[in-house]
Every structure is written in C-alpha cells, then in structure tokens.
PDB file of N, CA and C in Angstrom:
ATOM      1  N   UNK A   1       0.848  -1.182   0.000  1.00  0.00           N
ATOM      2  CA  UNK A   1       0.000   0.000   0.000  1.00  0.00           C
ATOM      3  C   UNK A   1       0.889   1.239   0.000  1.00  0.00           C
ATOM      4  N   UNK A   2       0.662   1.893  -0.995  1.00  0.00           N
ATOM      5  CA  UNK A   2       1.330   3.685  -0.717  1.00  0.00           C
ATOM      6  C   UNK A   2       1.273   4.001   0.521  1.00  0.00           C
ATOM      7  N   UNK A   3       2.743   4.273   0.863  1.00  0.00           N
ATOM      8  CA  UNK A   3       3.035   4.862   2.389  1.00  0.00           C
ATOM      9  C   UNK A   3       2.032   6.355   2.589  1.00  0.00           C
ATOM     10  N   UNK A   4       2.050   6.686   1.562  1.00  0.00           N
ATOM     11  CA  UNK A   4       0.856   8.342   1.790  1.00  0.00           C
ATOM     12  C   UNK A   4      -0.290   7.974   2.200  1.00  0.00           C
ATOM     13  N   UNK A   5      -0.641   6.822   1.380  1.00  0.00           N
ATOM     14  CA  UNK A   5      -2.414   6.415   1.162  1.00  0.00           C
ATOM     15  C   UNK A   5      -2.934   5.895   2.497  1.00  0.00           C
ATOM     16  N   UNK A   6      -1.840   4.869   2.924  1.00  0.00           N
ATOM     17  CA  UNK A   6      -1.823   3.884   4.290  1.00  0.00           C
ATOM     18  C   UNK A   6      -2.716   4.485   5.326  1.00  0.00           C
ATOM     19  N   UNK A   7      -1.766   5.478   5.748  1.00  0.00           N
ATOM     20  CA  UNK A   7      -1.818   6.454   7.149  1.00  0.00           C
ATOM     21  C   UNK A   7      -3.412   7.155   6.705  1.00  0.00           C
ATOM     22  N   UNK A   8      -3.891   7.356   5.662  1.00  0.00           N
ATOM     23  CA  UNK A   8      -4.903   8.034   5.595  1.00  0.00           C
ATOM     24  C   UNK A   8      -6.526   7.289   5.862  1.00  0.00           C
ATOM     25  N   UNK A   9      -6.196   6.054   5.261  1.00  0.00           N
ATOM     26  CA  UNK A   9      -7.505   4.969   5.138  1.00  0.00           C
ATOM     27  C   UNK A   9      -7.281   5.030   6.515  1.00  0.00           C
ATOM     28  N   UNK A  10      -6.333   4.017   7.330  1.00  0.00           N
ATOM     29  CA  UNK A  10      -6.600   3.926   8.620  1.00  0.00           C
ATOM     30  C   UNK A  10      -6.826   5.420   9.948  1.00  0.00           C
ATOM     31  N   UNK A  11      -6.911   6.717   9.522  1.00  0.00           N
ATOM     32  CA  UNK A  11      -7.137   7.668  10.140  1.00  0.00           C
ATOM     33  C   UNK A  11      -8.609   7.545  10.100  1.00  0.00           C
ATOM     34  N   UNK A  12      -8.643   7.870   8.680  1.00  0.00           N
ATOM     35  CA  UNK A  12     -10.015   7.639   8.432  1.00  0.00           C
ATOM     36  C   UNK A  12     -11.027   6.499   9.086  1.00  0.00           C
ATOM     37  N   UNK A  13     -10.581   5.153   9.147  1.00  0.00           N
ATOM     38  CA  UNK A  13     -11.501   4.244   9.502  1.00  0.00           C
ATOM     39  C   UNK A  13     -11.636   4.548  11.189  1.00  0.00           C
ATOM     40  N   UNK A  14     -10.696   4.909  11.809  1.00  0.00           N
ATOM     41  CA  UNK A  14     -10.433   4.940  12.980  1.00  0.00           C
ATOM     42  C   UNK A  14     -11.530   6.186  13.570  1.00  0.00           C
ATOM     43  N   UNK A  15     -11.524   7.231  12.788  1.00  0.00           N
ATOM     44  CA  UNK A  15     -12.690   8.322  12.905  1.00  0.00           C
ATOM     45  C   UNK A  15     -13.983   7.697  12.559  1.00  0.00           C
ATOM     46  N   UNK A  16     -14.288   6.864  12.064  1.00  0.00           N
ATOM     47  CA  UNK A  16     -15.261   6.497  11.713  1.00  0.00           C
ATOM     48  C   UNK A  16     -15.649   5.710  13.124  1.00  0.00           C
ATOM     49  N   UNK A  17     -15.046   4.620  13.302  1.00  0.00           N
ATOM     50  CA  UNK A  17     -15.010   3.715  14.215  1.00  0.00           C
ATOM     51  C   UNK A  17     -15.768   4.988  16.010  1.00  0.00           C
ATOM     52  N   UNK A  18     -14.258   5.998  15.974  1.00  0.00           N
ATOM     53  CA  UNK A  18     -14.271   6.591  17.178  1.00  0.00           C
ATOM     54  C   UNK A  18     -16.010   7.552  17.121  1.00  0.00           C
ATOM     55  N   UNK A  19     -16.148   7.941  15.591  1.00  0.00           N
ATOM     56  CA  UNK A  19     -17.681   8.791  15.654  1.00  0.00           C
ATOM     57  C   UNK A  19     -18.852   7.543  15.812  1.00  0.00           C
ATOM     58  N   UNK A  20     -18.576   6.272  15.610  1.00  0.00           N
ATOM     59  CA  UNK A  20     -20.044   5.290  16.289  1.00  0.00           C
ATOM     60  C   UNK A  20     -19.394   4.002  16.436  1.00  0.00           C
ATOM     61  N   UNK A  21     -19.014   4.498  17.820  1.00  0.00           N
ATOM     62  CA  UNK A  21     -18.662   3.004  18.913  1.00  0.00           C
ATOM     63  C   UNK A  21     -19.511   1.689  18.557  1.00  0.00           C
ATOM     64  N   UNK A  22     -20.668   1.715  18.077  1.00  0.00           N
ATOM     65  CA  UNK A  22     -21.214   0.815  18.427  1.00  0.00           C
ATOM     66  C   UNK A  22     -20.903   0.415  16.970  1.00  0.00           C
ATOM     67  N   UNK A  23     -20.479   0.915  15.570  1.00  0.00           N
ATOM     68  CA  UNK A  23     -20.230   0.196  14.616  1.00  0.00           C
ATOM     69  C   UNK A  23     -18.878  -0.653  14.750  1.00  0.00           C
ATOM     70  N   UNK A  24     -18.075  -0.278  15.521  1.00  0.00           N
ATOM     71  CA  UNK A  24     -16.915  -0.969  16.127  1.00  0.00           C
ATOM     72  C   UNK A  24     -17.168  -2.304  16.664  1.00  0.00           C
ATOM     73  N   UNK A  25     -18.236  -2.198  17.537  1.00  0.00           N
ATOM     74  CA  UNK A  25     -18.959  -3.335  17.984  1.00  0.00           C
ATOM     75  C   UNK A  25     -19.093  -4.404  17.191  1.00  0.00           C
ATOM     76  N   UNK A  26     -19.772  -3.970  15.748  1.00  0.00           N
ATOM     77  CA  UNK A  26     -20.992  -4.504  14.620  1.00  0.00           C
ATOM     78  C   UNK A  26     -19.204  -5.569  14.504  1.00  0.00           C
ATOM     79  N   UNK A  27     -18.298  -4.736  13.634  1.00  0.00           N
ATOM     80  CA  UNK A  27     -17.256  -5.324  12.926  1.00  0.00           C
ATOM     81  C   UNK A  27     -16.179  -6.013  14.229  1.00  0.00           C
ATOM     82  N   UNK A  28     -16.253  -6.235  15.276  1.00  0.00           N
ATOM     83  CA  UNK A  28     -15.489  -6.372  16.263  1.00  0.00           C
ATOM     84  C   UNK A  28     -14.474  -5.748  16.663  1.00  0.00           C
ATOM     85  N   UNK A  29     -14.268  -4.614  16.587  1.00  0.00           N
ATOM     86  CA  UNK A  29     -13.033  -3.564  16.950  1.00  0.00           C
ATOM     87  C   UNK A  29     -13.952  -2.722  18.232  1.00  0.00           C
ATOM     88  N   UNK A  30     -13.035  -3.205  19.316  1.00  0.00           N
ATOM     89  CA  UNK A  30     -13.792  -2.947  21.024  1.00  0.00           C
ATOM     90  C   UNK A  30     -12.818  -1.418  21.302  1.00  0.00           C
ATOM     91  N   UNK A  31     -12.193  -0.944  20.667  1.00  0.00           N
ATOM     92  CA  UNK A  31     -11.081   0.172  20.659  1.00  0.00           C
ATOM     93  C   UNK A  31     -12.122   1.258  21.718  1.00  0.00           C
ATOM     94  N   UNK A  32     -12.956   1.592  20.917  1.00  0.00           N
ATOM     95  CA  UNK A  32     -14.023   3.124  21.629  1.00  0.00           C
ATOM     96  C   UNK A  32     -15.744   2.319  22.331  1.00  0.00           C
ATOM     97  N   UNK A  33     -15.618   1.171  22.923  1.00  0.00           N
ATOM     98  CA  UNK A  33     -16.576   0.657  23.309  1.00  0.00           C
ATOM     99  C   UNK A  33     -16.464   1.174  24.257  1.00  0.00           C
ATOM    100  N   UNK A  34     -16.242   1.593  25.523  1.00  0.00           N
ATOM    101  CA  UNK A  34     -15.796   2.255  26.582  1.00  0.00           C
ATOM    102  C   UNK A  34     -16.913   3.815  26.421  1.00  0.00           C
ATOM    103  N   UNK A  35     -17.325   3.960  25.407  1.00  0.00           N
ATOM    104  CA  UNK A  35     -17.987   5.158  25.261  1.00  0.00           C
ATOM    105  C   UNK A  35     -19.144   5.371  24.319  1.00  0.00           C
ATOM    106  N   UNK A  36     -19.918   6.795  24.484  1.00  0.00           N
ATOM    107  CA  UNK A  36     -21.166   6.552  23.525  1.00  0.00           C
ATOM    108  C   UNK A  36     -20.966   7.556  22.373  1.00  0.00           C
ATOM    109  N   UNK A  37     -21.780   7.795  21.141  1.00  0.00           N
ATOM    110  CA  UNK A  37     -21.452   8.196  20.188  1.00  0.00           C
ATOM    111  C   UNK A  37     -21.720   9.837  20.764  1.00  0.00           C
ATOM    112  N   UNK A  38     -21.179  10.455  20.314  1.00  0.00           N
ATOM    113  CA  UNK A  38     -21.215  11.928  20.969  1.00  0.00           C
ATOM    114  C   UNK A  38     -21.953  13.188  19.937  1.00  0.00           C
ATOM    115  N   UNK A  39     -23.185  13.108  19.649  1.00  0.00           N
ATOM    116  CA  UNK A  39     -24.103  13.802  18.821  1.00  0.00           C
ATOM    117  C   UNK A  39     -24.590  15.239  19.392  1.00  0.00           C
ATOM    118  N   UNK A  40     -23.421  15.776  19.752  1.00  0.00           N
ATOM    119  CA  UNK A  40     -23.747  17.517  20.142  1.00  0.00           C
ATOM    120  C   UNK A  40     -22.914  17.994  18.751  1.00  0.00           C
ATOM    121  N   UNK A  41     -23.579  19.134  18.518  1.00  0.00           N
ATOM    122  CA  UNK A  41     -22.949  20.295  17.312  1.00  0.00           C
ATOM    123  C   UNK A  41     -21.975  20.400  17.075  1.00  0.00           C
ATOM    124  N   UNK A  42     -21.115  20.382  18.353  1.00  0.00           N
ATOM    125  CA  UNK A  42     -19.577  20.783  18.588  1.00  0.00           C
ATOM    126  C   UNK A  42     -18.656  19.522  17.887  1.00  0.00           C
ATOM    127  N   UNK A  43     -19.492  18.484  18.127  1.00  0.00           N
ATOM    128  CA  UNK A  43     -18.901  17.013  18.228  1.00  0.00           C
ATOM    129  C   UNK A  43     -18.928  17.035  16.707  1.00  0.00           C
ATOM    130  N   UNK A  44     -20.040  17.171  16.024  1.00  0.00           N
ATOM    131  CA  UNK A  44     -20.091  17.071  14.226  1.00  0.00           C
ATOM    132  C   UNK A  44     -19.804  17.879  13.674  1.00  0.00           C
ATOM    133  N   UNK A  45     -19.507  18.937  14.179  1.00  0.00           N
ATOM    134  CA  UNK A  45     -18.979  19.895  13.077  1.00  0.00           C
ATOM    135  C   UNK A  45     -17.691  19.335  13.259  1.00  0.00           C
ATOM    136  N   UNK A  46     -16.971  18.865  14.002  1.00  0.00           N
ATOM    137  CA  UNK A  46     -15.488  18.732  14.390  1.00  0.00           C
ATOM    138  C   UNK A  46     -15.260  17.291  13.409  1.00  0.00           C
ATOM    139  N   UNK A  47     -15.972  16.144  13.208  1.00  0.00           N
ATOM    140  CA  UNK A  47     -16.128  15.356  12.469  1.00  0.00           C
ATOM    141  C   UNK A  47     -16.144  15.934  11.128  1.00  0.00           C
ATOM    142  N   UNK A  48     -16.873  16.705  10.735  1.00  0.00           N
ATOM    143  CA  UNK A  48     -17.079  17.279   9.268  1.00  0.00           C
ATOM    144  C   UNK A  48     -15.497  17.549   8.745  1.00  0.00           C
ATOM    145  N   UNK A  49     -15.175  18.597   9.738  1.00  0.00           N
ATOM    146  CA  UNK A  49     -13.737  19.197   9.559  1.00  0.00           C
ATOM    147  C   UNK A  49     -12.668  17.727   9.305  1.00  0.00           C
ATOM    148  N   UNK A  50     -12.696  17.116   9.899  1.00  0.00           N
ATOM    149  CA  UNK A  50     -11.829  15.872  10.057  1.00  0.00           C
ATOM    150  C   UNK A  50     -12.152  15.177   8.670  1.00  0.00           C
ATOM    151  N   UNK A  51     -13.397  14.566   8.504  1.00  0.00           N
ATOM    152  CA  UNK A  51     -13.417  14.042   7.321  1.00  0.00           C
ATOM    153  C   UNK A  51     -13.126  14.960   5.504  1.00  0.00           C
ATOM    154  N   UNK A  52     -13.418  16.351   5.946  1.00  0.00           N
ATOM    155  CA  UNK A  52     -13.010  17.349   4.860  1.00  0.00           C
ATOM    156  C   UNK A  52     -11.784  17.407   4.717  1.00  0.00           C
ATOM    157  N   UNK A  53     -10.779  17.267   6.133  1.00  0.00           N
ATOM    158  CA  UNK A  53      -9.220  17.036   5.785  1.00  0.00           C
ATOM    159  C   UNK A  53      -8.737  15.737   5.335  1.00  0.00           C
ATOM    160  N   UNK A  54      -9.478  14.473   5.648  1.00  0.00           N
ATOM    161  CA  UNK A  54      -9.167  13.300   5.004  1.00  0.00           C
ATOM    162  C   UNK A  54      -8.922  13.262   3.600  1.00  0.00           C
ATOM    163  N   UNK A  55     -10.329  13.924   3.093  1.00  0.00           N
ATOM    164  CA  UNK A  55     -10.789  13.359   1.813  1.00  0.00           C
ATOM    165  C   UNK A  55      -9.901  14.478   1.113  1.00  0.00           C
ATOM    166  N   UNK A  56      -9.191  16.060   1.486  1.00  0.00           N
ATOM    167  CA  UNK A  56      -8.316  16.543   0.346  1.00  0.00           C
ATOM    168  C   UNK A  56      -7.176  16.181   0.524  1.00  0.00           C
ATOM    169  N   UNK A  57      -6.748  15.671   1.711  1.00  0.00           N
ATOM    170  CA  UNK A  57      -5.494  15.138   1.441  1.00  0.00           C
ATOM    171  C   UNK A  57      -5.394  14.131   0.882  1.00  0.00           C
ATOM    172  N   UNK A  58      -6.208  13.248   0.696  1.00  0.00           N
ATOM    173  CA  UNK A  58      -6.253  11.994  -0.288  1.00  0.00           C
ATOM    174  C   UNK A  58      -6.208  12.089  -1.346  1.00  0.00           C
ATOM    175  N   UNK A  59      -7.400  13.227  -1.763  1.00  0.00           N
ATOM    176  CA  UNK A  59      -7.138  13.390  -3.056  1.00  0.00           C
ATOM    177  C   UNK A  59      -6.142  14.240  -3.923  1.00  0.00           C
ATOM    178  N   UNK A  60      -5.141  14.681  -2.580  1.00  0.00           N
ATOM    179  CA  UNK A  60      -4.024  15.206  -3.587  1.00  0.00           C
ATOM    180  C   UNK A  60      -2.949  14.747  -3.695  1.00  0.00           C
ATOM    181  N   UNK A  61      -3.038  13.444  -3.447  1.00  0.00           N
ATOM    182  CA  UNK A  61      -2.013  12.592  -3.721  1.00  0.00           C
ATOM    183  C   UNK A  61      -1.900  11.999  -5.213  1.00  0.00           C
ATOM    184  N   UNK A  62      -0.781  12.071  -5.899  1.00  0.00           N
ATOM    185  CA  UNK A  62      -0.551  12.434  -7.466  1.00  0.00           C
ATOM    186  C   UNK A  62      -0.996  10.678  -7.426  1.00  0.00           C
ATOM    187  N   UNK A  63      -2.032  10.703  -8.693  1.00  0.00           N
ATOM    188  CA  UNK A  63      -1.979   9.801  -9.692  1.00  0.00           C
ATOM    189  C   UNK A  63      -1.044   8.892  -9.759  1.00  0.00           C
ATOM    190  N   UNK A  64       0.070   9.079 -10.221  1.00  0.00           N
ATOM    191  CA  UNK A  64       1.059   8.360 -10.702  1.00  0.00           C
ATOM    192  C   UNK A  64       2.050   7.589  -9.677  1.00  0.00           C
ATOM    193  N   UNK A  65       1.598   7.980  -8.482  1.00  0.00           N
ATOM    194  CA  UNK A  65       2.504   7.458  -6.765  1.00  0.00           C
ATOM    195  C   UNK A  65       1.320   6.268  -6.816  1.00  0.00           C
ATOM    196  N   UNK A  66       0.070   6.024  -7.451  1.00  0.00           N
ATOM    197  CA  UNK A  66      -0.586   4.958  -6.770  1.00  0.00           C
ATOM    198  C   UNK A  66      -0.943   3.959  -7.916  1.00  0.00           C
ATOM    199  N   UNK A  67      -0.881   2.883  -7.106  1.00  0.00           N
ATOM    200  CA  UNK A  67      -1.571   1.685  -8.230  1.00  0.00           C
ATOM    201  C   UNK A  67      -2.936   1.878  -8.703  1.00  0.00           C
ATOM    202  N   UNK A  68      -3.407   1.135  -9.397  1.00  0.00           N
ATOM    203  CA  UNK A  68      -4.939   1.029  -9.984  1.00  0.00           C
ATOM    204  C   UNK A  68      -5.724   1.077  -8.581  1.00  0.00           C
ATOM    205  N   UNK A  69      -5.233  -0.027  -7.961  1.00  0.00           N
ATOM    206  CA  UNK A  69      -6.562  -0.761  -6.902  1.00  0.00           C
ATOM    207  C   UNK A  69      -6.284   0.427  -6.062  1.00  0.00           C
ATOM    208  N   UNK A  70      -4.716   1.032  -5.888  1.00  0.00           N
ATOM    209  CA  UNK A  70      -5.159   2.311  -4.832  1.00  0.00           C
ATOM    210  C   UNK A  70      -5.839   3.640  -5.190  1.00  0.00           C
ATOM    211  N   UNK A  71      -5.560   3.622  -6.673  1.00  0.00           N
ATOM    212  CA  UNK A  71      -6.510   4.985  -7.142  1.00  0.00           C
ATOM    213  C   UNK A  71      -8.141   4.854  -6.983  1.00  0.00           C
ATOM    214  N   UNK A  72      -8.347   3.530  -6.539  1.00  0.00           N
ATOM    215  CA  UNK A  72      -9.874   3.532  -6.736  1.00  0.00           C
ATOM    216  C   UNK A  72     -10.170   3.175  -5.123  1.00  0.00           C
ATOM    217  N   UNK A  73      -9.159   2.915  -4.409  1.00  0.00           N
ATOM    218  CA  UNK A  73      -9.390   2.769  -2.967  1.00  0.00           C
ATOM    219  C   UNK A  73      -9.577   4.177  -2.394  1.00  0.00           C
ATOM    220  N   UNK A  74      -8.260   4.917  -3.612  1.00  0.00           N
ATOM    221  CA  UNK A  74      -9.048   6.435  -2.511  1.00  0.00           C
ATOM    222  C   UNK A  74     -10.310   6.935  -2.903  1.00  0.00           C
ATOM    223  N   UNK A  75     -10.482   6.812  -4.355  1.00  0.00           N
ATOM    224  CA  UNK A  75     -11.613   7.449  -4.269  1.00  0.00           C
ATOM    225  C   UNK A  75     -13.054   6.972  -3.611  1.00  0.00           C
ATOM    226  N   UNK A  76     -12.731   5.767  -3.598  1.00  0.00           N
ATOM    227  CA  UNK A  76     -14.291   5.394  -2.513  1.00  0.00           C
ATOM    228  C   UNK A  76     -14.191   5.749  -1.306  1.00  0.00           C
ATOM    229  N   UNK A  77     -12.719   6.260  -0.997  1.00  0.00           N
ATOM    230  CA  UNK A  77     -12.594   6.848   0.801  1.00  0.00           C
ATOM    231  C   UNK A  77     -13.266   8.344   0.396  1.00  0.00           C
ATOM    232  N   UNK A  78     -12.451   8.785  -0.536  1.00  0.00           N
ATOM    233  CA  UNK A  78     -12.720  10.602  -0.815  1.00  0.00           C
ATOM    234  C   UNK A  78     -14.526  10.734  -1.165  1.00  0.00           C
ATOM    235  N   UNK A  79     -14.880   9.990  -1.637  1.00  0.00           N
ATOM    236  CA  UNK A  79     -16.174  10.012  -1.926  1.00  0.00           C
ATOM    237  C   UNK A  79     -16.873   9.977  -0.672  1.00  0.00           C
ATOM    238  N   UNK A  80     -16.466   8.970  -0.115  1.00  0.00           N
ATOM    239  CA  UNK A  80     -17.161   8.519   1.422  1.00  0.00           C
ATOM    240  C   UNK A  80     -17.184   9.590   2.276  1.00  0.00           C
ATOM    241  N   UNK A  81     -16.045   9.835   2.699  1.00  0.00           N
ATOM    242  CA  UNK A  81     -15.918  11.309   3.382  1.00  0.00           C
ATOM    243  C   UNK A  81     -16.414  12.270   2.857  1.00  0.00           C
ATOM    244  N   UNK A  82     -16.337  13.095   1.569  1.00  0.00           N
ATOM    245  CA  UNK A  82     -17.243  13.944   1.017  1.00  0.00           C
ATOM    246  C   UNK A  82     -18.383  13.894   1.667  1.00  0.00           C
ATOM    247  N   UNK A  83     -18.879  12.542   1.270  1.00  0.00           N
ATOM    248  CA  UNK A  83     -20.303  12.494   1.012  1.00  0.00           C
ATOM    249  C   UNK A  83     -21.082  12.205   2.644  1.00  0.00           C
ATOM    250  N   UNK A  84     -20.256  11.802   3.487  1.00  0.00           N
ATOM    251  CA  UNK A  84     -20.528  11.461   4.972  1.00  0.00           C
ATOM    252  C   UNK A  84     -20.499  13.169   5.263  1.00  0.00           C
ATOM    253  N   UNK A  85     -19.805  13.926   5.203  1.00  0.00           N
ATOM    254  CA  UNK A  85     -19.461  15.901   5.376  1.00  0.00           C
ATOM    255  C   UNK A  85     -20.198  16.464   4.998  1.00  0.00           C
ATOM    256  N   UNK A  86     -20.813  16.232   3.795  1.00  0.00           N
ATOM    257  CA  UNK A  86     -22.073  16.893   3.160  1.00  0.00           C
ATOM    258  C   UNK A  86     -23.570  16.419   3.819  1.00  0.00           C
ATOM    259  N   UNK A  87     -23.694  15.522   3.625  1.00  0.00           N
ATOM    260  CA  UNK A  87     -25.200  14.828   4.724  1.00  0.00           C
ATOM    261  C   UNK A  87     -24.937  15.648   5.826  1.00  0.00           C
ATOM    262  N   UNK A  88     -23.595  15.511   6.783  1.00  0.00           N
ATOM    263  CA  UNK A  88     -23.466  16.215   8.064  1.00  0.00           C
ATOM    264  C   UNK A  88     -24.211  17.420   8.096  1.00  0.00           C
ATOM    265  N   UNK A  89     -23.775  17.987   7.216  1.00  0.00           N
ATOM    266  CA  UNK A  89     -23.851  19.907   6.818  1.00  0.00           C
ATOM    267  C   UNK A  89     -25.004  20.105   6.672  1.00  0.00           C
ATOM    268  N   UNK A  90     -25.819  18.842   6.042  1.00  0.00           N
ATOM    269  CA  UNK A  90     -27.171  19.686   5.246  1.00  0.00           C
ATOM    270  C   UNK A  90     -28.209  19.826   6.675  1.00  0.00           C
ATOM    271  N   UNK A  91     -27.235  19.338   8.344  1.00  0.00           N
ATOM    272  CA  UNK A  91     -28.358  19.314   8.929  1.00  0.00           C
ATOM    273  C   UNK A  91     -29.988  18.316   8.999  1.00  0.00           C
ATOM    274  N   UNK A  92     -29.968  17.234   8.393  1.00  0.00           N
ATOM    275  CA  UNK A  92     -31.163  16.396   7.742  1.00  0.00           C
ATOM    276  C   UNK A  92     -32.036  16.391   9.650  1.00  0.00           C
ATOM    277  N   UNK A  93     -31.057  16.465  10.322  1.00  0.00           N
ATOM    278  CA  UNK A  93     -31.626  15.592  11.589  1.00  0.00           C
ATOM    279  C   UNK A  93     -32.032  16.780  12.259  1.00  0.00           C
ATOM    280  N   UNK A  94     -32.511  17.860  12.272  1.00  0.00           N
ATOM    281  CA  UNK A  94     -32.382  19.222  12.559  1.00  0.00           C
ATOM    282  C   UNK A  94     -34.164  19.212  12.030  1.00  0.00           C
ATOM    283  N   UNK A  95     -34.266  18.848  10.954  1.00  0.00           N
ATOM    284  CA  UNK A  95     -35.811  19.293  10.537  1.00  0.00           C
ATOM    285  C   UNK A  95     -36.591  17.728  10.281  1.00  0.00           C
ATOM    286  N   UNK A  96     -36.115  16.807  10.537  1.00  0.00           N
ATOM    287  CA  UNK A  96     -36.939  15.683  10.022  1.00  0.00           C
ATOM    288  C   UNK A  96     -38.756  15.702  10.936  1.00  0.00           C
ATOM    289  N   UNK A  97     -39.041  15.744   9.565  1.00  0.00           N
ATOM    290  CA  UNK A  97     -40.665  15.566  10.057  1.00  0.00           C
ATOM    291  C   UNK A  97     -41.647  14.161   9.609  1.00  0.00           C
ATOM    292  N   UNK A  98     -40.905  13.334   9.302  1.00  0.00           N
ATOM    293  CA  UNK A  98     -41.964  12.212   9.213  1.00  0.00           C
ATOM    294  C   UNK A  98     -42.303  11.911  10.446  1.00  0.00           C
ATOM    295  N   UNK A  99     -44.032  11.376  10.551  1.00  0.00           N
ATOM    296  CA  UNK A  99     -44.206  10.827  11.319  1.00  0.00           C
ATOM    297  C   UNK A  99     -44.231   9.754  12.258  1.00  0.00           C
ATOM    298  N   UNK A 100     -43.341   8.451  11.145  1.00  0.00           N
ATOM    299  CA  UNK A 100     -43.480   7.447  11.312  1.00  0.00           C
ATOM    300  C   UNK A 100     -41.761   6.476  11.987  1.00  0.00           C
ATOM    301  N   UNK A 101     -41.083   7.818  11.943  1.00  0.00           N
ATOM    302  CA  UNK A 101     -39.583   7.777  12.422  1.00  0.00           C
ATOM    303  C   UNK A 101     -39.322   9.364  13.036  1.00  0.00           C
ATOM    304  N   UNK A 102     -38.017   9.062  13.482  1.00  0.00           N
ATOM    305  CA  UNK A 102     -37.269  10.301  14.461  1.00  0.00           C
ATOM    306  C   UNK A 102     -37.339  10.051  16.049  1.00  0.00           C
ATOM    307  N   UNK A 103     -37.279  11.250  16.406  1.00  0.00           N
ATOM    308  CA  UNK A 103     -36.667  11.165  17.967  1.00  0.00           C
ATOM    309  C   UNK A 103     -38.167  10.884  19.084  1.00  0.00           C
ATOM    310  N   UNK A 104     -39.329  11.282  18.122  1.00  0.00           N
ATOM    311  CA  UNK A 104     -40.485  11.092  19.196  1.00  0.00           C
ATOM    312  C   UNK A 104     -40.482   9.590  19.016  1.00  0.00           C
ATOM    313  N   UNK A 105     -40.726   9.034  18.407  1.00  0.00           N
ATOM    314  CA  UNK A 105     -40.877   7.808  17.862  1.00  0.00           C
ATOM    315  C   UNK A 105     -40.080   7.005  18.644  1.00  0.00           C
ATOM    316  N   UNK A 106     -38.641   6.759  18.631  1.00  0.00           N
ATOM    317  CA  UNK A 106     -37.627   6.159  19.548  1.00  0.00           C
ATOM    318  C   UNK A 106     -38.380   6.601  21.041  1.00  0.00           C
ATOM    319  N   UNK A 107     -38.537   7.409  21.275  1.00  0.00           N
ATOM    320  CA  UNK A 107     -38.850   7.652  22.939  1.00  0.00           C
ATOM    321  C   UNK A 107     -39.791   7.057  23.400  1.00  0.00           C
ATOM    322  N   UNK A 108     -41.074   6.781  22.430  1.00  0.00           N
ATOM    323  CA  UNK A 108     -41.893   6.217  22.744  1.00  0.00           C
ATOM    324  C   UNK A 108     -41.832   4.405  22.999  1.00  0.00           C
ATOM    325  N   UNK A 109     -40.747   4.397  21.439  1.00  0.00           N
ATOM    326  CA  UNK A 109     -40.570   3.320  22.087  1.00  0.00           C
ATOM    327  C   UNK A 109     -39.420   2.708  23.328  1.00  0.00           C
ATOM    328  N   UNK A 110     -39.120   3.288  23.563  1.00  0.00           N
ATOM    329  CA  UNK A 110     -37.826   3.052  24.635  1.00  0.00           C
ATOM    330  C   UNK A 110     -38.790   2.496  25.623  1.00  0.00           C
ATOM    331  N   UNK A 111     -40.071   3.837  26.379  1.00  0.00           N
ATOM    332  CA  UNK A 111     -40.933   4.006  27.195  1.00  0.00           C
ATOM    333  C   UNK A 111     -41.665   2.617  27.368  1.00  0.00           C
ATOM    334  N   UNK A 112     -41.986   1.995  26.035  1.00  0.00           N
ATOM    335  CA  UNK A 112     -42.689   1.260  25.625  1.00  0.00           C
ATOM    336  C   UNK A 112     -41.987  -0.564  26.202  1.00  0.00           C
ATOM    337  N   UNK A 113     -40.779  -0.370  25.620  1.00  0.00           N
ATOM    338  CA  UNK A 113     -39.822  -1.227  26.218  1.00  0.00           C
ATOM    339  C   UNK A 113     -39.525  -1.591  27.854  1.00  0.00           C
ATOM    340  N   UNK A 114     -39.415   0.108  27.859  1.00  0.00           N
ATOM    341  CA  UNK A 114     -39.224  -0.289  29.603  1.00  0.00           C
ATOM    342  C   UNK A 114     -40.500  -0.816  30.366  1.00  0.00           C
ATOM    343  N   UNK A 115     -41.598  -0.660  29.909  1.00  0.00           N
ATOM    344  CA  UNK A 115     -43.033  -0.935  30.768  1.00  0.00           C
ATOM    345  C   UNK A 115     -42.624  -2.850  30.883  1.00  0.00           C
ATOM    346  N   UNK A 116     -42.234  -3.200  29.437  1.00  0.00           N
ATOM    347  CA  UNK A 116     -42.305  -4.820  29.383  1.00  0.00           C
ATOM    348  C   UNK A 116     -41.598  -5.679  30.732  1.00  0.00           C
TER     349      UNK A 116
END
C-alpha cells in the first residue's frame, strides 16, 4: 500500500469507528466501546472538519505514486468522506418531520420497552 495512502484509510476508519462506537462493535473492533457516540454540534462539526481534511489530502495525492486498486481505494474513501461531510452539513436531523420515524418515535418506544 502507498506509504501516503496507508496512514490516511486507517485515520479515516479509525474516525469512523471513534464517531459510532457501536459500529466498532458490529465489525469487532472494542477500541471506543468504553464510550457513547457523541451527537452535540460541537462534536459534528469537528467530524465534518476531520473528514473534509481526510478526503483533500487523499485526493491530492498524485496519480502516478498509486496503483490502480489504490486509485480507486481512494476514491471510494474521498467520496465517502465527502459524502458522509455533506449529509453532516445539510443538517437532515435538525428538521426531520416524518411521522413514522425520528426522535419522538424512539422515545416512545424506549418508554414502551421499559413498561415490558
């Protein structure tokens, strides 16, 4: 693996991992189980920033330093991150109004759970 590229996937996965403990769980990496996912403003905008520095430093790594399989490894990282930074930004979780999901919905059922 490109010594540039290396250090970047695994920053990256590791932010990923550290922003939802419990996907760490899913894949067995117990690293940030010790803690819960941290969904205040401060916490995602700081994620955004992190994954916006991933994905340009990845992608300015010249063409010609990487193999095939790594030119297309970054770009599904650079994409990923982009595209994980942009969802962040647009705020989605800020206005969701269906009725049939969101935060009333979970509470009720939590409530619902605990009675059992």
């Amino acid at each position: 693996m490109n010594r540039e590229l290396a250090p970047l996937i695994e920053v990256y996965w590791d932010l990923e991992l550290e922003r939802s403990p419990f996907g760490g769980l899913i894949v067995g990496d117990y690293r940030y189980a010790d803690r819960a996912e941290d969904i205040s403003r401060e916490a995602e905008d700081g994620y955004i920033l992190r994954l916006e520095s991933i994905a340009d430093a990845a992608a300015a790594l010249q063409d010609s330093t990487l193999t095939r399989d790594e030119r297309i490894t970054r770009g599904v990282m650079v994409e990923e991150a982009r595209g994980s930074a942009g969802e962040l930004r647009s705020r989605l979780e800020e206005f969701a109004v269906d009725p049939a999901t969101g935060t009333h919905v979970t509470l009720l059922q939590v409530n619902h759970a605990g009675r059992n």
